[in-house]
PDB file of N, CA and C in Angstrom:
ATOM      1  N   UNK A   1      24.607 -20.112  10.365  1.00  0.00           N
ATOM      2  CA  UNK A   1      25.434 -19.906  11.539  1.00  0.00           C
ATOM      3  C   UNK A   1      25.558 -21.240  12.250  1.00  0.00           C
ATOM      4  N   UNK A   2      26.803 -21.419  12.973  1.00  0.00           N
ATOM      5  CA  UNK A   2      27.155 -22.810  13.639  1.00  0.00           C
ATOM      6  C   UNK A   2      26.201 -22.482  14.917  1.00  0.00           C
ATOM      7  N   UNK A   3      26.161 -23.956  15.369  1.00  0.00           N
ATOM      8  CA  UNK A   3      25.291 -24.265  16.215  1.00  0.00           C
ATOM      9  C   UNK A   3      25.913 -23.496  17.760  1.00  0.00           C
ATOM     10  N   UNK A   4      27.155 -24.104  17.371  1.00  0.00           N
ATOM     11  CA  UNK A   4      28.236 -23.952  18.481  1.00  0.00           C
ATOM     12  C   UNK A   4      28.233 -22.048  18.683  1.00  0.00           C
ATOM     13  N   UNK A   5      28.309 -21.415  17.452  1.00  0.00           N
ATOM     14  CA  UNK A   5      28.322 -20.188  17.518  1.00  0.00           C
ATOM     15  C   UNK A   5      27.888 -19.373  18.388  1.00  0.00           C
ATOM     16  N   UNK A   6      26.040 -20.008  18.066  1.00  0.00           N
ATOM     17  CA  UNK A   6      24.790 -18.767  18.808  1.00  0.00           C
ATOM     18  C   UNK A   6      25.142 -19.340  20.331  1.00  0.00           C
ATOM     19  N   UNK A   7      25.513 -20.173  20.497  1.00  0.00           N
ATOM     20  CA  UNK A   7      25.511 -21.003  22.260  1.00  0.00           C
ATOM     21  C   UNK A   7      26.599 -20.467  22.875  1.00  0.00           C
ATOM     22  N   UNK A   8      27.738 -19.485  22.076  1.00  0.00           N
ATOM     23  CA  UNK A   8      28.786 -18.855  22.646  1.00  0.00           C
ATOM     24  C   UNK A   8      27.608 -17.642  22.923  1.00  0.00           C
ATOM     25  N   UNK A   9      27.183 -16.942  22.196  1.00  0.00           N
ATOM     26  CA  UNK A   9      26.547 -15.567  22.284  1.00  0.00           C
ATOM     27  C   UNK A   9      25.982 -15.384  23.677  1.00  0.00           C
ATOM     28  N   UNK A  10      25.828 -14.449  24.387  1.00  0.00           N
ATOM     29  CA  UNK A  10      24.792 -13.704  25.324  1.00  0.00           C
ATOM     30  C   UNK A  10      23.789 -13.577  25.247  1.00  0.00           C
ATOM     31  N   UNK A  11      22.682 -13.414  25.875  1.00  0.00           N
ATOM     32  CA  UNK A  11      21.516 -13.503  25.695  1.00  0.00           C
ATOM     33  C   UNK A  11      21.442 -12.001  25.047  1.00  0.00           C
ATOM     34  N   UNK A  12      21.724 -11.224  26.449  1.00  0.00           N
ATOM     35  CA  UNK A  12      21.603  -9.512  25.369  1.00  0.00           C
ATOM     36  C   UNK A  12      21.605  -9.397  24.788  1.00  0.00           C
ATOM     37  N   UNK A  13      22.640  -9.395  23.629  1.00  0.00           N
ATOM     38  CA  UNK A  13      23.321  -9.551  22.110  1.00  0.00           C
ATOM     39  C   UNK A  13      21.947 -10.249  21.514  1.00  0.00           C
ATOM     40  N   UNK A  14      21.640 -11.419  21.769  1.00  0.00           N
ATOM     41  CA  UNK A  14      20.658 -11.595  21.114  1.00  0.00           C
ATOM     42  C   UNK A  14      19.443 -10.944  20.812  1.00  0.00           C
ATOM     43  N   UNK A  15      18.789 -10.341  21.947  1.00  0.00           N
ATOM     44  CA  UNK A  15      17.939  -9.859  22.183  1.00  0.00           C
ATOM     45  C   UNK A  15      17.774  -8.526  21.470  1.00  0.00           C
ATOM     46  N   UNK A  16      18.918  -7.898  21.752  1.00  0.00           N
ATOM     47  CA  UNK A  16      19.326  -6.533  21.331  1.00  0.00           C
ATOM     48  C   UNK A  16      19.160  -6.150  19.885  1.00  0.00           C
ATOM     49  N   UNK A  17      19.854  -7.252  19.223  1.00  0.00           N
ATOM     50  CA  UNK A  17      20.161  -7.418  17.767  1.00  0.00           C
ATOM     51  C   UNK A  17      18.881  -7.196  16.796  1.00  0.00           C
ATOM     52  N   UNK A  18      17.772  -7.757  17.094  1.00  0.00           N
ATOM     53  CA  UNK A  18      16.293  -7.125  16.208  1.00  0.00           C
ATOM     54  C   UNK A  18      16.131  -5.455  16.377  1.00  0.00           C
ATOM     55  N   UNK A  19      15.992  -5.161  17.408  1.00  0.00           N
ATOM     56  CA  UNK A  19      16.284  -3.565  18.068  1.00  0.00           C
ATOM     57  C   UNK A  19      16.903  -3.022  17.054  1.00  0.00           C
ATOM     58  N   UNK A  20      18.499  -3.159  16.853  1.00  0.00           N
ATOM     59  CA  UNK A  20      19.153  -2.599  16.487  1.00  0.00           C
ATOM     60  C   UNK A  20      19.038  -2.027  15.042  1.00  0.00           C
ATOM     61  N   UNK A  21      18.832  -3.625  14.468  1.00  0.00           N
ATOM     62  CA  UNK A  21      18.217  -3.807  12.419  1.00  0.00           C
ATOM     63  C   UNK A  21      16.682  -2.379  12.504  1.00  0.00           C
ATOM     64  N   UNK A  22      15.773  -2.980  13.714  1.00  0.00           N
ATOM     65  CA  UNK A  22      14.776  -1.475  13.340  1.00  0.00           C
ATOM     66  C   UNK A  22      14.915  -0.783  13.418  1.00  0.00           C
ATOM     67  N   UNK A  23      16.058   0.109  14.370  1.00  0.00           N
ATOM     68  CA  UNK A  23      16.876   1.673  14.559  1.00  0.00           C
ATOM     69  C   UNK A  23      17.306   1.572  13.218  1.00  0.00           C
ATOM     70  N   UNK A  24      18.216   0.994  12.865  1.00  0.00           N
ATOM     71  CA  UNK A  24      18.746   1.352  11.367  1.00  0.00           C
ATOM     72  C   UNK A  24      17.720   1.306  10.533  1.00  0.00           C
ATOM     73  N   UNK A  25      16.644   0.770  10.625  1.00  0.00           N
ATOM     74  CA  UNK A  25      15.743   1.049   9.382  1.00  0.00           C
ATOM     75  C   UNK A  25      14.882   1.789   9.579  1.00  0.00           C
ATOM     76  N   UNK A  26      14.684   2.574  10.393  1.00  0.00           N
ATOM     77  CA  UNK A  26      13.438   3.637  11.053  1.00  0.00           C
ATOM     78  C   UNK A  26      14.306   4.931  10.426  1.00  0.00           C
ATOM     79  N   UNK A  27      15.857   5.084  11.174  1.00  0.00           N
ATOM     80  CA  UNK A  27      16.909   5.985  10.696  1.00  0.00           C
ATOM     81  C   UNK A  27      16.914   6.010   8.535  1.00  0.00           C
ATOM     82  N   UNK A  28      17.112   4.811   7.995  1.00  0.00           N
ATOM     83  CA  UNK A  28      17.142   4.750   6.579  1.00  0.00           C
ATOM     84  C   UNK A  28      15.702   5.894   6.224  1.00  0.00           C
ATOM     85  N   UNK A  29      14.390   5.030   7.246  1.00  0.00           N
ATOM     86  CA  UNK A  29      13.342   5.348   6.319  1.00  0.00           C
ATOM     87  C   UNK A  29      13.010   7.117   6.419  1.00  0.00           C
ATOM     88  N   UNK A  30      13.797   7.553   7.631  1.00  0.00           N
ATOM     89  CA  UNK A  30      13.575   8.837   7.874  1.00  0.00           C
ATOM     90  C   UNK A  30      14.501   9.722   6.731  1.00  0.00           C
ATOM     91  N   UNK A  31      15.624   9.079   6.431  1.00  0.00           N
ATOM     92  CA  UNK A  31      16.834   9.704   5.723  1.00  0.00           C
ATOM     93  C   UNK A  31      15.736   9.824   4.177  1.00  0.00           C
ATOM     94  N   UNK A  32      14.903   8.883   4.110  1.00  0.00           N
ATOM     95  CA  UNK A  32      14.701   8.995   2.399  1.00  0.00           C
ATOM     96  C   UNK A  32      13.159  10.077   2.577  1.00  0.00           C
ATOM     97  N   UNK A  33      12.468  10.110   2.999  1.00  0.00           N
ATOM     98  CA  UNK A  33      11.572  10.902   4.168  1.00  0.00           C
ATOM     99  C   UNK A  33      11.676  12.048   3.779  1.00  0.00           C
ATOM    100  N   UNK A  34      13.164  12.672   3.851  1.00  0.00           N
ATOM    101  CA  UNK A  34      13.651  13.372   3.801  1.00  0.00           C
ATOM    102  C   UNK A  34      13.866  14.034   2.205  1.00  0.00           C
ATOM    103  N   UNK A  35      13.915  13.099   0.984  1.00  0.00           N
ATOM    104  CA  UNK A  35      14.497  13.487  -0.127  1.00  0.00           C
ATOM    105  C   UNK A  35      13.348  13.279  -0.427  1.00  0.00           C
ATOM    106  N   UNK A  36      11.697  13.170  -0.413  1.00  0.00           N
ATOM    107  CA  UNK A  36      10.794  13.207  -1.011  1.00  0.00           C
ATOM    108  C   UNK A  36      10.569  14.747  -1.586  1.00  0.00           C
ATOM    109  N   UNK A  37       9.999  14.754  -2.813  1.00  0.00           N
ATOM    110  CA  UNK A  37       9.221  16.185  -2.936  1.00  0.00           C
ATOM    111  C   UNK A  37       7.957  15.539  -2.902  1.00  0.00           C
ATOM    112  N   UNK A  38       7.226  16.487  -2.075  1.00  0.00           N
ATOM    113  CA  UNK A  38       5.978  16.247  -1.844  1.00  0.00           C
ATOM    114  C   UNK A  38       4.927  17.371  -2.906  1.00  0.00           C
ATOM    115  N   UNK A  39       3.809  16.654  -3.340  1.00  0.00           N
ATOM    116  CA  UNK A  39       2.936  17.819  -3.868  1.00  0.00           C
ATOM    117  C   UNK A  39       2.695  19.120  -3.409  1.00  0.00           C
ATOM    118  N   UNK A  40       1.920  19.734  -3.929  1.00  0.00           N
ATOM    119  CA  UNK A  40       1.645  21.201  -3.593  1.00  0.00           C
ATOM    120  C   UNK A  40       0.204  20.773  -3.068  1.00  0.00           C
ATOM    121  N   UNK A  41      -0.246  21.750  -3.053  1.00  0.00           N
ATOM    122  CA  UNK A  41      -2.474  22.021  -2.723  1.00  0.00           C
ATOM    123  C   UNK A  41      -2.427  21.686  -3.920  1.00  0.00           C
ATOM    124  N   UNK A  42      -2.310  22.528  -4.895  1.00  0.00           N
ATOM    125  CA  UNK A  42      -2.727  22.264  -6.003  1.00  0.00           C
ATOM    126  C   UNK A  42      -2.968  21.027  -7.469  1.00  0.00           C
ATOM    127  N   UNK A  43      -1.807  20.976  -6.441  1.00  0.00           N
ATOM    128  CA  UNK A  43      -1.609  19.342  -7.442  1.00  0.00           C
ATOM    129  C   UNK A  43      -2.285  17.771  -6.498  1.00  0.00           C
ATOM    130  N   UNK A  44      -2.467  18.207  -5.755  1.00  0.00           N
ATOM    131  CA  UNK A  44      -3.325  17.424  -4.919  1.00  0.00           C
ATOM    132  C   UNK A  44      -4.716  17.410  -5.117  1.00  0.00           C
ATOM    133  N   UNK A  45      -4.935  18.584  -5.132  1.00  0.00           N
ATOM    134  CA  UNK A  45      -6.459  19.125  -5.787  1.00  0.00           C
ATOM    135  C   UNK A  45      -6.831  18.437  -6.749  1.00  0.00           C
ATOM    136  N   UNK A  46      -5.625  18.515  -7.754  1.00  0.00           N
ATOM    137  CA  UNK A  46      -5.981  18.055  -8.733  1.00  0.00           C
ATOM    138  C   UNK A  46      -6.310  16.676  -8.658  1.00  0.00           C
ATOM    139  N   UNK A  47      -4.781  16.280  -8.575  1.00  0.00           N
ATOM    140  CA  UNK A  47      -5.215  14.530  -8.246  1.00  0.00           C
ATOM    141  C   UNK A  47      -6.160  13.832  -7.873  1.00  0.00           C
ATOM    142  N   UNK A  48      -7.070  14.348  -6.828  1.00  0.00           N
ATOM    143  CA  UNK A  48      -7.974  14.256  -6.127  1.00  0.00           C
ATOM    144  C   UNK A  48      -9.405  14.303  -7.105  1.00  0.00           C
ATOM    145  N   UNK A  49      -9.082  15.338  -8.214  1.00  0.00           N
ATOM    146  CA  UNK A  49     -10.635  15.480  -8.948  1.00  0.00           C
ATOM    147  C   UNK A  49     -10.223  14.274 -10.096  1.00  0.00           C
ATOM    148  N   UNK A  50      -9.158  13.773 -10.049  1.00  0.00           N
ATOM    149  CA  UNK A  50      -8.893  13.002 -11.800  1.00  0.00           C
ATOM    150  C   UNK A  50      -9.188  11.529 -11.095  1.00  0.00           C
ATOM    151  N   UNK A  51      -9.054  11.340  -9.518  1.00  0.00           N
ATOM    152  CA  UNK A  51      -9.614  10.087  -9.163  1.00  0.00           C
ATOM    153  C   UNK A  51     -10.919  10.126  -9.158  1.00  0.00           C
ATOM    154  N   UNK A  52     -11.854  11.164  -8.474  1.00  0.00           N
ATOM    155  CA  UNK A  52     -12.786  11.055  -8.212  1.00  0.00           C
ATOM    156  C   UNK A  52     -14.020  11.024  -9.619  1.00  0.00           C
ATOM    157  N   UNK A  53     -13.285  11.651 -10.923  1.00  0.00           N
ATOM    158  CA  UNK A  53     -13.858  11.380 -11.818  1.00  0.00           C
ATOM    159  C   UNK A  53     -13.819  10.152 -12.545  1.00  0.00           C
ATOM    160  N   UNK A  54     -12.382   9.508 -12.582  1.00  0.00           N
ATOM    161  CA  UNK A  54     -12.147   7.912 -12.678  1.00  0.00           C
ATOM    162  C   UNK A  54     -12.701   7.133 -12.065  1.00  0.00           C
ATOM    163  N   UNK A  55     -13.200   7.113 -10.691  1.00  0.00           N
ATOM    164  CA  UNK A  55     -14.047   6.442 -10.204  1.00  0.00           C
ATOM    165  C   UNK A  55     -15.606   6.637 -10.919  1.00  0.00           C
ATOM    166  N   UNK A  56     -16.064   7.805 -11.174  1.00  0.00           N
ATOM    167  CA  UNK A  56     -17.299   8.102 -11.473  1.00  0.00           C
ATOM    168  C   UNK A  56     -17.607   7.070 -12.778  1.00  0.00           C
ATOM    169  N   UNK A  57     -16.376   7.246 -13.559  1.00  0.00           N
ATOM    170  CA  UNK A  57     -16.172   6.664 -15.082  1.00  0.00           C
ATOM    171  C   UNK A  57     -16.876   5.193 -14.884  1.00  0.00           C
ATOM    172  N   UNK A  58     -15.752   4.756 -13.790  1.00  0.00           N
ATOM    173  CA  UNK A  58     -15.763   2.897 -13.869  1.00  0.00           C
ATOM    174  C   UNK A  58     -16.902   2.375 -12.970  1.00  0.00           C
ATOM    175  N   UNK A  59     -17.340   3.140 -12.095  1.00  0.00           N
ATOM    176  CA  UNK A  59     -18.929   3.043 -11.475  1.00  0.00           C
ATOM    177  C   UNK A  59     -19.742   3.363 -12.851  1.00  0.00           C
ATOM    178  N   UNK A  60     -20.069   4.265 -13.577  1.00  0.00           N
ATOM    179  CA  UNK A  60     -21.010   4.032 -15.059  1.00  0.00           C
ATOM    180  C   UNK A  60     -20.935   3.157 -15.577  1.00  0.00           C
ATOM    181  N   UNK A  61     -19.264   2.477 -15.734  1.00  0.00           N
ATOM    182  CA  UNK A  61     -19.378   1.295 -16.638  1.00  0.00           C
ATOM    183  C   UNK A  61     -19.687   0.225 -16.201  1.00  0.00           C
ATOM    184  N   UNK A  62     -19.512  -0.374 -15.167  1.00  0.00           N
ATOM    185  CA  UNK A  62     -19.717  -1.467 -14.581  1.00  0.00           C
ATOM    186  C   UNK A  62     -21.362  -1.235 -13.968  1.00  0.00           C
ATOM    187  N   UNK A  63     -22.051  -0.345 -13.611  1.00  0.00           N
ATOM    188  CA  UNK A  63     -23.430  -0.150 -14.062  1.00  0.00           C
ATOM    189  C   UNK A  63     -24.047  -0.325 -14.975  1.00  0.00           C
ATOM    190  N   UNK A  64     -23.461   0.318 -16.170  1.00  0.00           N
ATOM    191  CA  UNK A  64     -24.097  -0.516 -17.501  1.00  0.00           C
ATOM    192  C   UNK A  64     -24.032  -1.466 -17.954  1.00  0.00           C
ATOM    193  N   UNK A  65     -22.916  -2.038 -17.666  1.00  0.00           N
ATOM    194  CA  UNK A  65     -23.283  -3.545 -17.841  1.00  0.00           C
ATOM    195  C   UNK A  65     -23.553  -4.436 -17.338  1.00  0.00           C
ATOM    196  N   UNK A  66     -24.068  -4.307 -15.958  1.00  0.00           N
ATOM    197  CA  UNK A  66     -24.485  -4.762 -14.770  1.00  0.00           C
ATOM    198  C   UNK A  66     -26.017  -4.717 -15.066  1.00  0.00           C
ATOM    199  N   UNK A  67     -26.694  -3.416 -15.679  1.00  0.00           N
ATOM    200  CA  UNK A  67     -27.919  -3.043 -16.132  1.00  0.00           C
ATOM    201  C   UNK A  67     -28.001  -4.074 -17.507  1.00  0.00           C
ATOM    202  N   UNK A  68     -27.367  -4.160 -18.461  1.00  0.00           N
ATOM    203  CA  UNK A  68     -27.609  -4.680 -19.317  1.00  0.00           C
ATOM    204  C   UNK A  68     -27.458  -6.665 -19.164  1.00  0.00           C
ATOM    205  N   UNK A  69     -26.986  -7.310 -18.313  1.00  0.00           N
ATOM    206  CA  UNK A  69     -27.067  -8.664 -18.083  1.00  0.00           C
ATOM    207  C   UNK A  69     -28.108  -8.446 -17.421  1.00  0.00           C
ATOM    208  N   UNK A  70     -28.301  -8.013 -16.166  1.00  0.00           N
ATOM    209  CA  UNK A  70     -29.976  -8.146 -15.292  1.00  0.00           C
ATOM    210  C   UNK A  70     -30.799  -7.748 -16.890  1.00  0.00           C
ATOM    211  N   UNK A  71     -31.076  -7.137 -17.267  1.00  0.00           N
ATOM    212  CA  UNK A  71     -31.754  -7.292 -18.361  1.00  0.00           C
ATOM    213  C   UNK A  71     -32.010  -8.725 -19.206  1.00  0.00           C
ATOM    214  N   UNK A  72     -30.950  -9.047 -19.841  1.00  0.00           N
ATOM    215  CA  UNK A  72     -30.885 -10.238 -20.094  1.00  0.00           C
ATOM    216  C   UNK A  72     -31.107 -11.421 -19.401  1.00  0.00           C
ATOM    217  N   UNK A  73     -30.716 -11.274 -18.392  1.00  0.00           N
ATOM    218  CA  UNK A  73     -31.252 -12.578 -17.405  1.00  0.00           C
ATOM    219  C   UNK A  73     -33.009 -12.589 -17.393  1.00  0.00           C
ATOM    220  N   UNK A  74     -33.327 -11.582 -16.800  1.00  0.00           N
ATOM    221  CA  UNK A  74     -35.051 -10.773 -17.210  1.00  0.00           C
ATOM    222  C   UNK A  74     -35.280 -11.834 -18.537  1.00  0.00           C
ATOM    223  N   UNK A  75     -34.894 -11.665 -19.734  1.00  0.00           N
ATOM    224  CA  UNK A  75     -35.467 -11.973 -20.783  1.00  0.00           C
ATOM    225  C   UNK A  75     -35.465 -13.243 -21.020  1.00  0.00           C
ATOM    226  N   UNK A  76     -34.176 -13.892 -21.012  1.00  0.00           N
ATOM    227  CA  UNK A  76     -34.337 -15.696 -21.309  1.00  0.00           C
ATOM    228  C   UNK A  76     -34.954 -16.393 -19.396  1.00  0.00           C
ATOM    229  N   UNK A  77     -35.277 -15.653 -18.608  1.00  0.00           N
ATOM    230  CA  UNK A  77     -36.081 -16.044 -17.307  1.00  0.00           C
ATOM    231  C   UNK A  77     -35.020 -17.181 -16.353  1.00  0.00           C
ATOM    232  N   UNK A  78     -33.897 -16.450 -15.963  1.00  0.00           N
ATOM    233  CA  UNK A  78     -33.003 -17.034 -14.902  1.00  0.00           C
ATOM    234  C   UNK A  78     -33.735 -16.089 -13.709  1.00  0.00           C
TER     235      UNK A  78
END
């Protein structure tokens, strides 16, 4: 934008103008908000047990091999 441009503008206008871009994007984000399908209980449920067992998974693994270097360190004496 010319220099000359913004120095014609109003202050309002200026001011206003961020305002305006977040109404339109508060309005967008509500419009799509809108077209979500959301889960059920059930499928939440679920979701909920397939993380909590994935977590269980990668806490064992990274235990065991967490167990098995302290071991090794133990043996050659770091």
């Amino acid at each position: 934008m010319a220099p000359g441009k913004q120095q014609r503008e109003g202050l309002l206008p200026r001011i206003k103008r961020p305002f305006l871009s977040l109404g339109k994007f508060l309005r967008e984000v509500w419009n799509e908000l809108q077209r979500v399908v959301w889960p059920t209980n059930e499928e939440c449920s679920g979701f909920t047990v397939v993380v909590i067992i994935g977590v269980v998974v990668v806490a064992a693994w990274v235990g065991l091999w967490d167990l098995i270097f302290r071991q090794l360190m133990l043996l050659i004496g770091l």
